[in-house]
C-alpha atoms as a PDB file:
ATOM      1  CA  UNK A   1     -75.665-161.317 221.996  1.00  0.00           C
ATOM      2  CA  UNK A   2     -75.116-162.005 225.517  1.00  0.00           C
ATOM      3  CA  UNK A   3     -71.877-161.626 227.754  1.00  0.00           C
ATOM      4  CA  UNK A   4     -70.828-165.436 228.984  1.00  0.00           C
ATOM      5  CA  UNK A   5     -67.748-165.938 231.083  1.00  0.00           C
ATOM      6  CA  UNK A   6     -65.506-168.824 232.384  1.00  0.00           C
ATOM      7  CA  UNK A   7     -64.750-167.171 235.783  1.00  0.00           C
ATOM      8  CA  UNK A   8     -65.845-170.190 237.874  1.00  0.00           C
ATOM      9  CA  UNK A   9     -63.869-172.330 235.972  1.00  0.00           C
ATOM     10  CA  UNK A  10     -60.665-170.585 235.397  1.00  0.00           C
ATOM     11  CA  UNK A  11     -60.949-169.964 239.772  1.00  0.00           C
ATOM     12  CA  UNK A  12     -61.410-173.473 240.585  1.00  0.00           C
ATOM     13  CA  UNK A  13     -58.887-174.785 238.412  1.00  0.00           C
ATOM     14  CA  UNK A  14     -56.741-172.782 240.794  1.00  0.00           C
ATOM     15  CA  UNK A  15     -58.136-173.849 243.925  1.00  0.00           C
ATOM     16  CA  UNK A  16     -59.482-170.566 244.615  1.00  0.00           C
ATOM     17  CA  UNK A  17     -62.149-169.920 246.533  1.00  0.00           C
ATOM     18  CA  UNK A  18     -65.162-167.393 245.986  1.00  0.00           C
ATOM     19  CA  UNK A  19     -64.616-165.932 249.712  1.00  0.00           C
ATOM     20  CA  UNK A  20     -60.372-165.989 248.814  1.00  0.00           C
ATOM     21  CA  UNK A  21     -61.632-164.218 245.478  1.00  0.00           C
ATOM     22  CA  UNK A  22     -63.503-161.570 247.343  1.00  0.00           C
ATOM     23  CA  UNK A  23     -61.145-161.088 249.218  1.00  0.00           C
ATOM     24  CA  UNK A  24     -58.155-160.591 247.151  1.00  0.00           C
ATOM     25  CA  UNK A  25     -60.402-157.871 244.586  1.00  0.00           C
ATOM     26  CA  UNK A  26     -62.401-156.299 247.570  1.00  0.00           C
ATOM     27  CA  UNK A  27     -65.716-157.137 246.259  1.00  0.00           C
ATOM     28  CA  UNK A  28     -68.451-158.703 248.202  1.00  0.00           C
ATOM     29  CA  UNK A  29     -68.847-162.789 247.678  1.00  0.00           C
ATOM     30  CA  UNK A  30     -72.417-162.761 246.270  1.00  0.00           C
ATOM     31  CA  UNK A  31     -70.826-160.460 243.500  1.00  0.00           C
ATOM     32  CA  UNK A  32     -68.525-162.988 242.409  1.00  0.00           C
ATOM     33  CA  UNK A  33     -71.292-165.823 242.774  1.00  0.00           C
ATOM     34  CA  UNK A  34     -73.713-163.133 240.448  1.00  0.00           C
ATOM     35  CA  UNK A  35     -71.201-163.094 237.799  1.00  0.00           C
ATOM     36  CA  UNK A  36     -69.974-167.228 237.391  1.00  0.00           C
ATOM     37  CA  UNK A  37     -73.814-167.869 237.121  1.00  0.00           C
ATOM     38  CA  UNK A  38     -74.017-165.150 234.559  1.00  0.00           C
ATOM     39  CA  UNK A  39     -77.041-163.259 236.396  1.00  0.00           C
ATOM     40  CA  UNK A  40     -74.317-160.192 236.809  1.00  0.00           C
ATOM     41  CA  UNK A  41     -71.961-158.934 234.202  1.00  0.00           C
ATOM     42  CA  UNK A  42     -68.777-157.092 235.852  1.00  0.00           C
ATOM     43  CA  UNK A  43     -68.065-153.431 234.751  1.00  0.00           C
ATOM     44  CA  UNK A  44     -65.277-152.494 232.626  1.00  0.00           C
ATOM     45  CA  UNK A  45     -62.922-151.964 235.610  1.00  0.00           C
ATOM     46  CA  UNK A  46     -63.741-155.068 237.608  1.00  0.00           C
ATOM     47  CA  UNK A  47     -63.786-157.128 234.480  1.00  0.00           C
ATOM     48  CA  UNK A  48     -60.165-155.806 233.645  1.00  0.00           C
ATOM     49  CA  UNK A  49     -59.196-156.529 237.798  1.00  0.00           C
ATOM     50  CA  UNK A  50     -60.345-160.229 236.924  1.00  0.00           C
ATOM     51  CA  UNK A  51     -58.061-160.421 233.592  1.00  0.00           C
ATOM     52  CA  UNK A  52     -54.941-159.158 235.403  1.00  0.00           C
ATOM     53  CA  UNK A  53     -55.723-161.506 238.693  1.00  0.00           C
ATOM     54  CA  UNK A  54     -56.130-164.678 236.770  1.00  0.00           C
ATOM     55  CA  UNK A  55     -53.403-163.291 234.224  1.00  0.00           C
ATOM     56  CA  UNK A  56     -55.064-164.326 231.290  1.00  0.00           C
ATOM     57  CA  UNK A  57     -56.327-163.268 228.094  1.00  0.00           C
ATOM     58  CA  UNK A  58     -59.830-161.565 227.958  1.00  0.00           C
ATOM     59  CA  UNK A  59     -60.928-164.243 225.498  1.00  0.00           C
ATOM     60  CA  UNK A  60     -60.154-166.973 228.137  1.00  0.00           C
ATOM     61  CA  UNK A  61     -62.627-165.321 230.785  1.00  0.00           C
ATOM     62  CA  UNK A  62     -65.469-163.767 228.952  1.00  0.00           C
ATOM     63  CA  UNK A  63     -66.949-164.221 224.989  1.00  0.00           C
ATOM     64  CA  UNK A  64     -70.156-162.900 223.651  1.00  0.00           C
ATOM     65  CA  UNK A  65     -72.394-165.941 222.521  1.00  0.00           C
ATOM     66  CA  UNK A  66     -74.991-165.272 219.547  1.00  0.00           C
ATOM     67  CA  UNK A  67     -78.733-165.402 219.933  1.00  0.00           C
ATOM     68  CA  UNK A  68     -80.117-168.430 217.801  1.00  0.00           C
ATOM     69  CA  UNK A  69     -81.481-165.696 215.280  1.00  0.00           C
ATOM     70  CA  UNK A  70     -78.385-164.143 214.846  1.00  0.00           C
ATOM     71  CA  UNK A  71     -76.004-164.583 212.314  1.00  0.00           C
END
């Protein structure tokens, strides 16, 4: 199973940018571009500070998809 997350969406449906983004969590830009391309996966704390600054559920920012051999 892999961690997959709708960050990029859920910012630009908001008209947020990745710099405003940085910004706003003090984390560095190419962080938040790591993550939305899933090459990164956030810790527990920073994943948490991206839940309660798009005030959403967890399910609507990150899932866990299933390997094709997995059941």
């Amino acid at each position: 199973m892999r961690v997959v997350n709708h960050i990029k969406e859920v910012r630009q449906e908001r008209g947020i940018t990745q710099v405003k983004m940085a910004e706003d969590l003090q984390i560095t830009r190419q962080t938040i571009n790591a993550i939305e391309k899933n090459k990164y996966n956030p810790s527990l704390e920073l994943a948490l500070k991206l839940i309660a600054y798009f005030d959403v559920p967890i399910g609507d920012l990150f899932y866990l998809e299933k390997e094709e051999n997995e059941r």
